[in-house]
PDB file of N, CA and C in Angstrom:
ATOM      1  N   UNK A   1       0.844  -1.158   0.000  1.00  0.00           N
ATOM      2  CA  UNK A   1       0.000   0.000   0.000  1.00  0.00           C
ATOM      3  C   UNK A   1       0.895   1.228   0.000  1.00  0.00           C
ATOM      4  N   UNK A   2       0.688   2.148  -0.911  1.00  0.00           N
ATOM      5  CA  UNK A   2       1.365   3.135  -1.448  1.00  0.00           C
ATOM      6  C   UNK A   2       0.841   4.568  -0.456  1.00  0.00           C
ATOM      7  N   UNK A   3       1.172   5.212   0.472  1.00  0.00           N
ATOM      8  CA  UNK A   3       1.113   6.240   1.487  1.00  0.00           C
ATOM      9  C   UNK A   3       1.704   7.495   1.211  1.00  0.00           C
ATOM     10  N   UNK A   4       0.680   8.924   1.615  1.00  0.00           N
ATOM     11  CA  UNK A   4       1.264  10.416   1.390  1.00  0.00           C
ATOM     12  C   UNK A   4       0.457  10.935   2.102  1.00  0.00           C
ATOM     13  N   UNK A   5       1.051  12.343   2.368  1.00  0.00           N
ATOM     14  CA  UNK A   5       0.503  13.470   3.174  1.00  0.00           C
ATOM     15  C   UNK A   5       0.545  15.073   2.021  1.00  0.00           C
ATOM     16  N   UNK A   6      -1.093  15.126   0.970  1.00  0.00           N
ATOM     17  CA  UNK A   6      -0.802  16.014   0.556  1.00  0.00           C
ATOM     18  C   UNK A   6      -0.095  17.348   1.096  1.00  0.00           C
ATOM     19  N   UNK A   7       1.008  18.058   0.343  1.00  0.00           N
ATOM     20  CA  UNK A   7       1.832  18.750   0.823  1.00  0.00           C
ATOM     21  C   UNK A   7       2.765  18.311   1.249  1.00  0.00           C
ATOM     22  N   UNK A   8       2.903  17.560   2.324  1.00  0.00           N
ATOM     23  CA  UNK A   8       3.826  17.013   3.599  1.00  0.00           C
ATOM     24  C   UNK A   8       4.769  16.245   2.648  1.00  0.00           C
ATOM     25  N   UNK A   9       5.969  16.270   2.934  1.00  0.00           N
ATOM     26  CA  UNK A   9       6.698  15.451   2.929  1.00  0.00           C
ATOM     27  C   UNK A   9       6.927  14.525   4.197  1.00  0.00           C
ATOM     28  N   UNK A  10       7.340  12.867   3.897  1.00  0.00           N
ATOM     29  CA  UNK A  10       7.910  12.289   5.513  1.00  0.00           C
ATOM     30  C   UNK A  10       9.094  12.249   5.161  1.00  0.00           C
ATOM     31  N   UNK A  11       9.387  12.171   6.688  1.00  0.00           N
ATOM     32  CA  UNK A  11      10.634  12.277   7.319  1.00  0.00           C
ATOM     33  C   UNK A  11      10.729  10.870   7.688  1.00  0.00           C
ATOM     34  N   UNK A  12      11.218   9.719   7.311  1.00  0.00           N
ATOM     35  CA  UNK A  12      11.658   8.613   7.722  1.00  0.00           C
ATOM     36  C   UNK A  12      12.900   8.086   8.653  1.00  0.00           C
ATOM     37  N   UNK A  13      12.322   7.648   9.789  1.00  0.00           N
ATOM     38  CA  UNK A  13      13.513   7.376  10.747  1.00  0.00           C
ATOM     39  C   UNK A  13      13.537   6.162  11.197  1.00  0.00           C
ATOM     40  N   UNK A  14      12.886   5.210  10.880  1.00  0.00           N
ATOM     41  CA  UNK A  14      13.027   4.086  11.222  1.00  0.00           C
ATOM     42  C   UNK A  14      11.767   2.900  10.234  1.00  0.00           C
ATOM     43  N   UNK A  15      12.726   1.969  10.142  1.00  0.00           N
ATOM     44  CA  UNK A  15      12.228   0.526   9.140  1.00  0.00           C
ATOM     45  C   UNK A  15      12.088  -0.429  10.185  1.00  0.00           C
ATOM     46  N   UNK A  16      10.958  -0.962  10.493  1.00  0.00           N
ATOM     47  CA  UNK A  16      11.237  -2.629  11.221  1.00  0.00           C
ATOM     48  C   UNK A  16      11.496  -2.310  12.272  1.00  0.00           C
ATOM     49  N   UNK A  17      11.643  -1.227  12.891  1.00  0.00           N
ATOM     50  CA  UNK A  17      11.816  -0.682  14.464  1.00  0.00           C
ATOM     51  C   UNK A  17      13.470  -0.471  14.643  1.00  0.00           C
ATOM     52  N   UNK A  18      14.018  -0.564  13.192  1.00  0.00           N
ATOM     53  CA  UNK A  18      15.573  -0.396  13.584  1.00  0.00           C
ATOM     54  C   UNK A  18      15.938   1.269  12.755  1.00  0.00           C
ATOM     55  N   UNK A  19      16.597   2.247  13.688  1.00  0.00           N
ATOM     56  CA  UNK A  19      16.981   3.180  13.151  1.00  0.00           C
ATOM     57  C   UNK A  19      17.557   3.569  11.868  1.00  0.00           C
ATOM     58  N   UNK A  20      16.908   4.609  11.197  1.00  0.00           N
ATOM     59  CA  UNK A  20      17.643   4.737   9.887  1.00  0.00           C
ATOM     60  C   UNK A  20      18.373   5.732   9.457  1.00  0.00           C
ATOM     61  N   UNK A  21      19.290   6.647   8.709  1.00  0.00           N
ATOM     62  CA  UNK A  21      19.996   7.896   8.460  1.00  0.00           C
ATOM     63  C   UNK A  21      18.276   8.326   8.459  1.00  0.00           C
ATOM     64  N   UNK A  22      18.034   9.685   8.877  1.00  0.00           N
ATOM     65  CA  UNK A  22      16.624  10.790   8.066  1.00  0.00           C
ATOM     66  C   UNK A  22      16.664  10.770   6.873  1.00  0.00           C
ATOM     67  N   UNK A  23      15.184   9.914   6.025  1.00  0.00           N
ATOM     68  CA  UNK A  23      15.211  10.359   4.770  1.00  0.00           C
ATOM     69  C   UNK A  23      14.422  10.683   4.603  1.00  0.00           C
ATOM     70  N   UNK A  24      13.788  11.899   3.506  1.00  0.00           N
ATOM     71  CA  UNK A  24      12.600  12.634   3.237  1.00  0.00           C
ATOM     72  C   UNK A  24      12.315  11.955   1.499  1.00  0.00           C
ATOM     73  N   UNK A  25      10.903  12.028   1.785  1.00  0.00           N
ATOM     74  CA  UNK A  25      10.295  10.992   0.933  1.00  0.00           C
ATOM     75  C   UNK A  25       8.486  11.884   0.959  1.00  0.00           C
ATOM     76  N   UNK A  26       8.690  11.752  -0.187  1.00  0.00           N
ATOM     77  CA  UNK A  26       7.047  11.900  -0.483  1.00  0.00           C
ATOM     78  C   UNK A  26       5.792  11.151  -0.222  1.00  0.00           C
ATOM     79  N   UNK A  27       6.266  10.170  -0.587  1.00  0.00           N
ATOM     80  CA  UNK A  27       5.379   8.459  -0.237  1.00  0.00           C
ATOM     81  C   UNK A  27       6.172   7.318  -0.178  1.00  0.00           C
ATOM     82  N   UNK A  28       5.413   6.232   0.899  1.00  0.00           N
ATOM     83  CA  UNK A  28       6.289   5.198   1.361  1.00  0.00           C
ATOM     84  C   UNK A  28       4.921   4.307   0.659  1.00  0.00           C
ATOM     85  N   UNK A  29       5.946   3.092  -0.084  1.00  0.00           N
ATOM     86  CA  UNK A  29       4.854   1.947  -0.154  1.00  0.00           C
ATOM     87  C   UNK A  29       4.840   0.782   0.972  1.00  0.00           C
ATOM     88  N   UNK A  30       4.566   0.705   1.743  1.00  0.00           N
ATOM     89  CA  UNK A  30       3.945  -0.394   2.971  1.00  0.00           C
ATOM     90  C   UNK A  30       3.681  -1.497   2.494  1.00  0.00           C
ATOM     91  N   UNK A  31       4.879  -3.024   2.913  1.00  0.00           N
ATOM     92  CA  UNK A  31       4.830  -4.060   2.530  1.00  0.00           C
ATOM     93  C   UNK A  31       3.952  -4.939   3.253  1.00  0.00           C
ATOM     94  N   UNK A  32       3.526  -5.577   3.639  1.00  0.00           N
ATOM     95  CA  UNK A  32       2.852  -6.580   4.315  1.00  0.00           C
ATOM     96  C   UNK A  32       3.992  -7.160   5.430  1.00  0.00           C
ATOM     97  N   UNK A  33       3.440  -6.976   6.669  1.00  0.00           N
ATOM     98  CA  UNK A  33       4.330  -6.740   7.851  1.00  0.00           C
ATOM     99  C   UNK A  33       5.896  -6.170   8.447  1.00  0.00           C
ATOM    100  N   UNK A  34       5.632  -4.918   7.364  1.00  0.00           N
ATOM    101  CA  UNK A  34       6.480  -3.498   7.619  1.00  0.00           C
ATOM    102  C   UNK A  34       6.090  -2.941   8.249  1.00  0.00           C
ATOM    103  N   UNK A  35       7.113  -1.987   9.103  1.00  0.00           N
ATOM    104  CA  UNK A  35       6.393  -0.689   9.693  1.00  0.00           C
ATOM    105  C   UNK A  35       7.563   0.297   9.408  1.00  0.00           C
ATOM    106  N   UNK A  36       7.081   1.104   9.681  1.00  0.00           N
ATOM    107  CA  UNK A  36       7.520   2.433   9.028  1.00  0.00           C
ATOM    108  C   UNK A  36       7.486   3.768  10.264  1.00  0.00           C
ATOM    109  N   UNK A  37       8.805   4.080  10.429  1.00  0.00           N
ATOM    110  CA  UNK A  37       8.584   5.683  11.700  1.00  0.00           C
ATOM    111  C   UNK A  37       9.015   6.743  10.672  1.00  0.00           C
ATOM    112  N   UNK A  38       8.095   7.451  10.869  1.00  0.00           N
ATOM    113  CA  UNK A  38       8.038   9.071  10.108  1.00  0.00           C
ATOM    114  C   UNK A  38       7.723   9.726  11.135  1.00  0.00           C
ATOM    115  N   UNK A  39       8.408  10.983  10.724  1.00  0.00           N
ATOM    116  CA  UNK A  39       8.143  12.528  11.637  1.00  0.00           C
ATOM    117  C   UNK A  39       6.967  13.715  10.275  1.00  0.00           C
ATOM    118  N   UNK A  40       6.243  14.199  10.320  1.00  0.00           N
ATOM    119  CA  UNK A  40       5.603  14.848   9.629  1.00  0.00           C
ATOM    120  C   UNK A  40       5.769  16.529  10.441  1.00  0.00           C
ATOM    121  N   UNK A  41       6.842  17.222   9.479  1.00  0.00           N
ATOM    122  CA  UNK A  41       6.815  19.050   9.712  1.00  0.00           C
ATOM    123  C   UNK A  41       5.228  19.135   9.692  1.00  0.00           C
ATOM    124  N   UNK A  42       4.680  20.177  10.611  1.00  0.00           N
ATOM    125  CA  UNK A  42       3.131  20.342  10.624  1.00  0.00           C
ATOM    126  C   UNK A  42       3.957  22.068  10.679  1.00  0.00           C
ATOM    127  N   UNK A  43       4.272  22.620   8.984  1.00  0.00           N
ATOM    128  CA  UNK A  43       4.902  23.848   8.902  1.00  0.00           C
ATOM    129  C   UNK A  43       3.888  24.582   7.871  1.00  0.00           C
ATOM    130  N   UNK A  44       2.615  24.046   7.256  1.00  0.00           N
ATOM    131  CA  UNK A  44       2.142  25.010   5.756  1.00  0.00           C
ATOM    132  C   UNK A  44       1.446  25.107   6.772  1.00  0.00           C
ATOM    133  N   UNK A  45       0.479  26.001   5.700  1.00  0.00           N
ATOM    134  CA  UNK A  45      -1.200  27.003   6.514  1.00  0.00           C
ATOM    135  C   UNK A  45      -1.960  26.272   7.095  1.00  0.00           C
ATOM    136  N   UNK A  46      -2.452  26.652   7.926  1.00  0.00           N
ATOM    137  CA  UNK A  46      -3.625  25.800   8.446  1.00  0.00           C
ATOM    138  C   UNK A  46      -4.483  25.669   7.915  1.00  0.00           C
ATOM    139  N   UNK A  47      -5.164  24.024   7.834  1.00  0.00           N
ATOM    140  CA  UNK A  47      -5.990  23.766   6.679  1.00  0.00           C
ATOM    141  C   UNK A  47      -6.301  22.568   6.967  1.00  0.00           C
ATOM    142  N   UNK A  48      -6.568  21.947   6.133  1.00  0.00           N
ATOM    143  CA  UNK A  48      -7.276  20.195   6.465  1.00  0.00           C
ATOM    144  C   UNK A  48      -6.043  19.668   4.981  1.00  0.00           C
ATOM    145  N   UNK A  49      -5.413  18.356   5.346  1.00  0.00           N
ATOM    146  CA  UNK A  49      -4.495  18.180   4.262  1.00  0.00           C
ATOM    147  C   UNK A  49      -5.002  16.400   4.043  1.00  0.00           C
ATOM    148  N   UNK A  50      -5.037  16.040   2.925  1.00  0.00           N
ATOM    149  CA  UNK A  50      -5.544  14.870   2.498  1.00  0.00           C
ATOM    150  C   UNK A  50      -4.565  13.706   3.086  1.00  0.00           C
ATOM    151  N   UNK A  51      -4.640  12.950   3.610  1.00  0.00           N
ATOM    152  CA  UNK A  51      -3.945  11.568   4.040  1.00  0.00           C
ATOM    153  C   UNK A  51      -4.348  10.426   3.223  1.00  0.00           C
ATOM    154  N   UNK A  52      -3.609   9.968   1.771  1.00  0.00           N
ATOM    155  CA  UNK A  52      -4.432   8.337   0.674  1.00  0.00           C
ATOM    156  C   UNK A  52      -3.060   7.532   1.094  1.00  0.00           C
ATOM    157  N   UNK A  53      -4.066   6.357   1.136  1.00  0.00           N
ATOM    158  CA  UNK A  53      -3.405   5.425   0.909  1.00  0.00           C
ATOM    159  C   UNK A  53      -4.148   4.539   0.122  1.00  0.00           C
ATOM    160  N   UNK A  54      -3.265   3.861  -1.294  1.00  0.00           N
ATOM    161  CA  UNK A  54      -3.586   3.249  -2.298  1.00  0.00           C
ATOM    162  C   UNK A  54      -3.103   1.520  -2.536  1.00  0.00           C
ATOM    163  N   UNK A  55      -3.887   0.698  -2.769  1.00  0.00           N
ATOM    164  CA  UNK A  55      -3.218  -0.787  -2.635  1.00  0.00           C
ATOM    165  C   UNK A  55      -3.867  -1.452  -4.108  1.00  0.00           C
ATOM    166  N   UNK A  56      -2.756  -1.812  -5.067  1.00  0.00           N
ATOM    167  CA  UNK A  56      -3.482  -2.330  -6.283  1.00  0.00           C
ATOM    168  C   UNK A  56      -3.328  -3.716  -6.558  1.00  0.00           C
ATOM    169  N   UNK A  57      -3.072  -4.481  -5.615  1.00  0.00           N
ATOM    170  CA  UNK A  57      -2.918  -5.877  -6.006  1.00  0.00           C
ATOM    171  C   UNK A  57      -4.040  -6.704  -6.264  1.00  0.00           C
ATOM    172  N   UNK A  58      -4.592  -8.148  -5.841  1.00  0.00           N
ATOM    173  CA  UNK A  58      -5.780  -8.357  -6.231  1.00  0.00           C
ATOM    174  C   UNK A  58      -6.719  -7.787  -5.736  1.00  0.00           C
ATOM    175  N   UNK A  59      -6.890  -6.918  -4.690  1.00  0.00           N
ATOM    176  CA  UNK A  59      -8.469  -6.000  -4.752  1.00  0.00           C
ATOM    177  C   UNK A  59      -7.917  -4.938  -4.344  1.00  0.00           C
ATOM    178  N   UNK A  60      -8.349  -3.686  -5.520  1.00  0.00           N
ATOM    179  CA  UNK A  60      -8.318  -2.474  -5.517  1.00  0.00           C
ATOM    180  C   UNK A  60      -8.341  -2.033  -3.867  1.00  0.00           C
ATOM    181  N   UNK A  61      -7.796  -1.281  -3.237  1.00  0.00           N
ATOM    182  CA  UNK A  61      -8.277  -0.554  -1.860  1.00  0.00           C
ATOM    183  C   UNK A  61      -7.593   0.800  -1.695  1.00  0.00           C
ATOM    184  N   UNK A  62      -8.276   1.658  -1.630  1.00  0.00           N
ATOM    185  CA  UNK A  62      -7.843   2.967  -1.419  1.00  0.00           C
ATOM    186  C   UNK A  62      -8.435   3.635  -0.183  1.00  0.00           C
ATOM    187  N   UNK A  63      -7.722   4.471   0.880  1.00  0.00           N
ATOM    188  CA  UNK A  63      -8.035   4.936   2.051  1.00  0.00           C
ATOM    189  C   UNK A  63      -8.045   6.542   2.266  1.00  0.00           C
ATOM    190  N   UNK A  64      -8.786   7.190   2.572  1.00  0.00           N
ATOM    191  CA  UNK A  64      -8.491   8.538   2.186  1.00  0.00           C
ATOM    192  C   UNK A  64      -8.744   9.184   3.655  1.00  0.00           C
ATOM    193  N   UNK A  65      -7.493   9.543   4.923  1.00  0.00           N
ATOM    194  CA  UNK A  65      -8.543  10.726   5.889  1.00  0.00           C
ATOM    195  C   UNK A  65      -7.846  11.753   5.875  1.00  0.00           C
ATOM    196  N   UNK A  66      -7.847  12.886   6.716  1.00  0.00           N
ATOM    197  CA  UNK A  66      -7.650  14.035   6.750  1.00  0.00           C
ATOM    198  C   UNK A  66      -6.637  14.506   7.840  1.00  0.00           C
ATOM    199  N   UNK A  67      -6.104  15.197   7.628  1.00  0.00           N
ATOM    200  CA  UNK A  67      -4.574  15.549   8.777  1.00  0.00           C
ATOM    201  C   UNK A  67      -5.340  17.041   8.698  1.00  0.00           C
ATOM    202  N   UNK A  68      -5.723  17.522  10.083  1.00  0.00           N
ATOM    203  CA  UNK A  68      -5.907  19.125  10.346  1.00  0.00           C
ATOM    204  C   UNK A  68      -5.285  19.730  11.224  1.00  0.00           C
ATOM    205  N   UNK A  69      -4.849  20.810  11.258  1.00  0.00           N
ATOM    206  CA  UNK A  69      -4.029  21.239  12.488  1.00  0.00           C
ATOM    207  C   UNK A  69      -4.223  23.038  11.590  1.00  0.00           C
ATOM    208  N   UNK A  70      -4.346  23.723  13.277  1.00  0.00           N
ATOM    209  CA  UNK A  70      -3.713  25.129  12.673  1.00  0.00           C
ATOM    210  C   UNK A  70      -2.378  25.562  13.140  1.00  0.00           C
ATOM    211  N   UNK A  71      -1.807  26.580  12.870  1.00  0.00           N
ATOM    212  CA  UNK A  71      -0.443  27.239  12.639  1.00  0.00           C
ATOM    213  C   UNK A  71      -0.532  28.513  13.003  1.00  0.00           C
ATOM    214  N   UNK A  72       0.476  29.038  13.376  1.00  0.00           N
ATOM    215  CA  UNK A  72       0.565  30.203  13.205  1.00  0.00           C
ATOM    216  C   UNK A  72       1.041  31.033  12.129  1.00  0.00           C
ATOM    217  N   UNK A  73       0.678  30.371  10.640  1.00  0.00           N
ATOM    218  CA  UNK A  73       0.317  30.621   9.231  1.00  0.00           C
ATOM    219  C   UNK A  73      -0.652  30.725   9.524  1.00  0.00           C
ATOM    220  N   UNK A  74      -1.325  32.006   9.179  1.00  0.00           N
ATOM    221  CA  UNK A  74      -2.718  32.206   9.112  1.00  0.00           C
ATOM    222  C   UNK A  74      -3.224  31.999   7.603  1.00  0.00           C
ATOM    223  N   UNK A  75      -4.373  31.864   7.476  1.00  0.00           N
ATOM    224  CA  UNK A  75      -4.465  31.730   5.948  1.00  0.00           C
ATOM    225  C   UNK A  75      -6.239  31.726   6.059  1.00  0.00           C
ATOM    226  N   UNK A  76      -6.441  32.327   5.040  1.00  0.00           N
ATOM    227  CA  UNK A  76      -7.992  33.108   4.880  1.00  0.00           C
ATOM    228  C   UNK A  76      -8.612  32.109   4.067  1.00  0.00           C
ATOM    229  N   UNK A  77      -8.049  31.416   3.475  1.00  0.00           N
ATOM    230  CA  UNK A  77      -8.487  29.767   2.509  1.00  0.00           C
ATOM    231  C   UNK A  77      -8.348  28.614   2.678  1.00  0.00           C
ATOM    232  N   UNK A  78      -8.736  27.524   2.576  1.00  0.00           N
ATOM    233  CA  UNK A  78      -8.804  26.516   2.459  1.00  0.00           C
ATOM    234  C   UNK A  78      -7.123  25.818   2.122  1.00  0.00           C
ATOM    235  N   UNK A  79      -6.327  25.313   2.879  1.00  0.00           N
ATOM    236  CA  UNK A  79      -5.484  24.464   1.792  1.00  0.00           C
ATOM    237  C   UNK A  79      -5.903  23.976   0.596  1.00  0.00           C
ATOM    238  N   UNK A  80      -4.651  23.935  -0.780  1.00  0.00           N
ATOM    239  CA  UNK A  80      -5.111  23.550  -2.004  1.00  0.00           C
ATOM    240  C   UNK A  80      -4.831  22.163  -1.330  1.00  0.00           C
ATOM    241  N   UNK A  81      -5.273  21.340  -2.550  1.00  0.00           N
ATOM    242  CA  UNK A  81      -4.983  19.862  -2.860  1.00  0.00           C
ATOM    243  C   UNK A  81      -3.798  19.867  -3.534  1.00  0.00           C
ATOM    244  N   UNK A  82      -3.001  19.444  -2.868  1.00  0.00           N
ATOM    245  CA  UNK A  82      -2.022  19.080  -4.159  1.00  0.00           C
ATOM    246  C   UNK A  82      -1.106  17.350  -3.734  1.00  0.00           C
ATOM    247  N   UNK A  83      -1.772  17.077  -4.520  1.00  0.00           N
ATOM    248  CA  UNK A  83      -2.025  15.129  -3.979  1.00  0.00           C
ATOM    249  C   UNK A  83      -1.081  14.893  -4.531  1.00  0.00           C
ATOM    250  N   UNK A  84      -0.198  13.415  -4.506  1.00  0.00           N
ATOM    251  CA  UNK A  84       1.098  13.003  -4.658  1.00  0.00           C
ATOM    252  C   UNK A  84       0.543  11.640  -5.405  1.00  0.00           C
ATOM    253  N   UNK A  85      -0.517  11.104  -4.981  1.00  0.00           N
ATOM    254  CA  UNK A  85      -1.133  10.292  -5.543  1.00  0.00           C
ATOM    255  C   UNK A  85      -2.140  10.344  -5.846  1.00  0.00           C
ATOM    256  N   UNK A  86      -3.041   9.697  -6.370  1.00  0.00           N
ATOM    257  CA  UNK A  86      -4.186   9.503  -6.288  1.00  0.00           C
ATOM    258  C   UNK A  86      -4.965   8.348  -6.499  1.00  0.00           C
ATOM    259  N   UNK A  87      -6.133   8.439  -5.350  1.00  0.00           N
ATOM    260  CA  UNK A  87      -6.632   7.316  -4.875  1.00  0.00           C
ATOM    261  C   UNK A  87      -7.705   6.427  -5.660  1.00  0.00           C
ATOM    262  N   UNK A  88      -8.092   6.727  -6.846  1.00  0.00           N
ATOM    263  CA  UNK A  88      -8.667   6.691  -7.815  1.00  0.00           C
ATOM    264  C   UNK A  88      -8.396   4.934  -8.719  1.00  0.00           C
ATOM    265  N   UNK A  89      -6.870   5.146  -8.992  1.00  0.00           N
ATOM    266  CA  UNK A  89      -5.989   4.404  -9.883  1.00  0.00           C
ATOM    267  C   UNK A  89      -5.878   3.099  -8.810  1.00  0.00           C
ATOM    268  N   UNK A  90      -4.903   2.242  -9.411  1.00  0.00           N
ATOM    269  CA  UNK A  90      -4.031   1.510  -8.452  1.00  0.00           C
ATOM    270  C   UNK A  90      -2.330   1.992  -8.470  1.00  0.00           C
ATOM    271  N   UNK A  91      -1.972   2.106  -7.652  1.00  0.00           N
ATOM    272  CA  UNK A  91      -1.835   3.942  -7.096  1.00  0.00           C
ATOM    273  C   UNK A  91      -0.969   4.573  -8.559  1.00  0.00           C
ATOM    274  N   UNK A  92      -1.554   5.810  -8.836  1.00  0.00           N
ATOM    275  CA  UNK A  92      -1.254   6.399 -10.127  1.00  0.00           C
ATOM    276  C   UNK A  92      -0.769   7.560  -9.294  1.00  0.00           C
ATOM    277  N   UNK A  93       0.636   8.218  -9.977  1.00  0.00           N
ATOM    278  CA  UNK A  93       1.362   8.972  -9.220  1.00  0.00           C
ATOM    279  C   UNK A  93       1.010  10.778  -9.989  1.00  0.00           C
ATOM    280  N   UNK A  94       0.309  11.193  -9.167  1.00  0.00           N
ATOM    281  CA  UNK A  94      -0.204  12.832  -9.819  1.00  0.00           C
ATOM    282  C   UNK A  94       1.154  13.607 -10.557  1.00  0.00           C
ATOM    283  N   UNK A  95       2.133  13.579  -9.873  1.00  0.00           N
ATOM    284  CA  UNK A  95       3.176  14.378 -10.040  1.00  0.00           C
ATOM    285  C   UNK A  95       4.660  13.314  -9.689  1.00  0.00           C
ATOM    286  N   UNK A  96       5.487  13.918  -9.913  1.00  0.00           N
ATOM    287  CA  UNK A  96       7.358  13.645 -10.093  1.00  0.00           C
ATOM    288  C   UNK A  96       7.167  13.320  -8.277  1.00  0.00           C
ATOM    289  N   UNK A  97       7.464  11.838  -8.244  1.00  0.00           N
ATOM    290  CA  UNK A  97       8.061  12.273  -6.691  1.00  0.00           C
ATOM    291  C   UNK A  97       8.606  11.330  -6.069  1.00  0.00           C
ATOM    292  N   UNK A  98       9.599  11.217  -4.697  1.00  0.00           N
ATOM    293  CA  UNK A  98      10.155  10.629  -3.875  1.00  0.00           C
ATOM    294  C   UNK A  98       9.554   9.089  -3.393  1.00  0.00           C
ATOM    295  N   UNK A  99       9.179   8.173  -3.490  1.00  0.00           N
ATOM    296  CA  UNK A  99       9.288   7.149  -2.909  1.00  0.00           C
ATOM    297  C   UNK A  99       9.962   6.332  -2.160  1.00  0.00           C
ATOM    298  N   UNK A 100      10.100   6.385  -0.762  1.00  0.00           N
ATOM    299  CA  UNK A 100      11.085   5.571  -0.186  1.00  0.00           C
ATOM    300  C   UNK A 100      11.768   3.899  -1.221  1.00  0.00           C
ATOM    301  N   UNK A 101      12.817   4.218  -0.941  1.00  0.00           N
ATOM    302  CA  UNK A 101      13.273   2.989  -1.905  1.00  0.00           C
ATOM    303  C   UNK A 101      14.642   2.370  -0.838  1.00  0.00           C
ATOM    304  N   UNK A 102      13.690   1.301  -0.279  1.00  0.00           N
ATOM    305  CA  UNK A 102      14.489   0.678   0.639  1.00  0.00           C
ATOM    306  C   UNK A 102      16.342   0.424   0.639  1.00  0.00           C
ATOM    307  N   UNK A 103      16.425   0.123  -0.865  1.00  0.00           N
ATOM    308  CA  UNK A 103      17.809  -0.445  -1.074  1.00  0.00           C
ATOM    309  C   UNK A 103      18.856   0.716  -1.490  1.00  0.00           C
ATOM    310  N   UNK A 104      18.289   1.865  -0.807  1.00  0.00           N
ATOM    311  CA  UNK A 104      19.121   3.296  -0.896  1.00  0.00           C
ATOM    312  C   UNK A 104      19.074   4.012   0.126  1.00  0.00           C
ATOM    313  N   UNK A 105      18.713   3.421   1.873  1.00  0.00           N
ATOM    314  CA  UNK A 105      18.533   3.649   3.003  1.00  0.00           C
ATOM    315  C   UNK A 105      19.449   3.668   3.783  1.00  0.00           C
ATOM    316  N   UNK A 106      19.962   4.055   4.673  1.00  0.00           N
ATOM    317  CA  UNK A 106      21.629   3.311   5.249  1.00  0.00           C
ATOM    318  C   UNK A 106      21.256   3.493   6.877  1.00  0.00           C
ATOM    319  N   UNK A 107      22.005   2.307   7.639  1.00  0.00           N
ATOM    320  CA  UNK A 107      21.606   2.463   8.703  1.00  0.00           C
ATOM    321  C   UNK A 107      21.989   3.602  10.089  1.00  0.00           C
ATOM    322  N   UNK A 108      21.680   3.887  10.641  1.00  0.00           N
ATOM    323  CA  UNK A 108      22.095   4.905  11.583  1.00  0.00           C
ATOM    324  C   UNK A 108      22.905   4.373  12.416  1.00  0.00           C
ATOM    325  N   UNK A 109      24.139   6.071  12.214  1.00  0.00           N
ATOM    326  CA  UNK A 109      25.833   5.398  12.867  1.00  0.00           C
ATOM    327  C   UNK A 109      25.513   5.070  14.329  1.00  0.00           C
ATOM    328  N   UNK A 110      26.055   4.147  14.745  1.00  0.00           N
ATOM    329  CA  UNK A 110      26.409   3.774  15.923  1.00  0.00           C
ATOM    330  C   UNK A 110      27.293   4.540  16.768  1.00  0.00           C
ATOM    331  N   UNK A 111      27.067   5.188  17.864  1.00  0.00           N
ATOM    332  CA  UNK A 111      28.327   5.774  18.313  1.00  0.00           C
ATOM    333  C   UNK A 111      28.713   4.662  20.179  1.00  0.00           C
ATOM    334  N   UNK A 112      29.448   4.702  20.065  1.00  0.00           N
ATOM    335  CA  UNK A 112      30.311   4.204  21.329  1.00  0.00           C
ATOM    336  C   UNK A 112      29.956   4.649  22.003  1.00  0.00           C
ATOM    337  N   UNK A 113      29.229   4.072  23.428  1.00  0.00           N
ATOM    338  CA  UNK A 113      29.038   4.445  24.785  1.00  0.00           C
ATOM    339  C   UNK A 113      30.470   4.926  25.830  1.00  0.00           C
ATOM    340  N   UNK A 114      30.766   5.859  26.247  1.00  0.00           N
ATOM    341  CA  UNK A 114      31.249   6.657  26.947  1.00  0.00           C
ATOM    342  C   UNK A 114      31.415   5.483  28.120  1.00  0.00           C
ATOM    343  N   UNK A 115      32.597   5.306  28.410  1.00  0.00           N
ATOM    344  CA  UNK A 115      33.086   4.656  29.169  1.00  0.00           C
ATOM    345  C   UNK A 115      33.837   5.194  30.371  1.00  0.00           C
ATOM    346  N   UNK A 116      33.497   5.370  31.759  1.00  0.00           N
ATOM    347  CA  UNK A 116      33.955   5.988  33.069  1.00  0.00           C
ATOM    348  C   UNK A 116      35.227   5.766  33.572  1.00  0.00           C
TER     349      UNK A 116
END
């Protein structure tokens, strides 16, 4: 299942519960017993921002809710849409973008515990 936060980029910090370098990614596709830690900047206007998630294998499933929060961006309108996917397809990509791609991830340095 193919995952985005119109607007938002994620911030990926961890695969499988094991730490990863920060990578920023537009959408993560979600394997069947993956998990995935993201940080989401809550930095544009305040607005209501679309949350899809898209799955095209043998049965179509698409999930659509809403991320709202205000800011101290004020803003007199509505957030636009500007979707990364769309939930429509089996997932059909609106625009150019980032997909986490596991086998270009690297793991987070280890540093040495401080010894007394």
């Amino acid at each position: 299942m193919t995952s985005s936060i119109d607007q938002h980029p994620l911030w990926v910090y961890a695969v499988d519960g094991r730490y990863i370098e920060l990578t920023e990614v537009d959408a993560i596709t979600v394997f069947t017993g993956s998990s995935y830690s993201v940080l989401v900047d809550l930095n544009k206007l305040s607005g209501n921002y679309a949350m899809r998630a898209v799955h095209a294998g043998i049965q179509i499933m698409n999930v659509t809710a809403v991320l709202s929060y205000a800011s101290e961006i004020a803003s007199s309108k509505p957030a636009t849409q500007n979707r990364i996917i769309n939930t429509s397809d089996n997932p059909k990509y609106v625009r150019q973008c980032d997909i986490l791609n596991e086998s270009e991830i690297f793991p987070y340095s280890a540093e040495d515990v401080a010894e007394n």
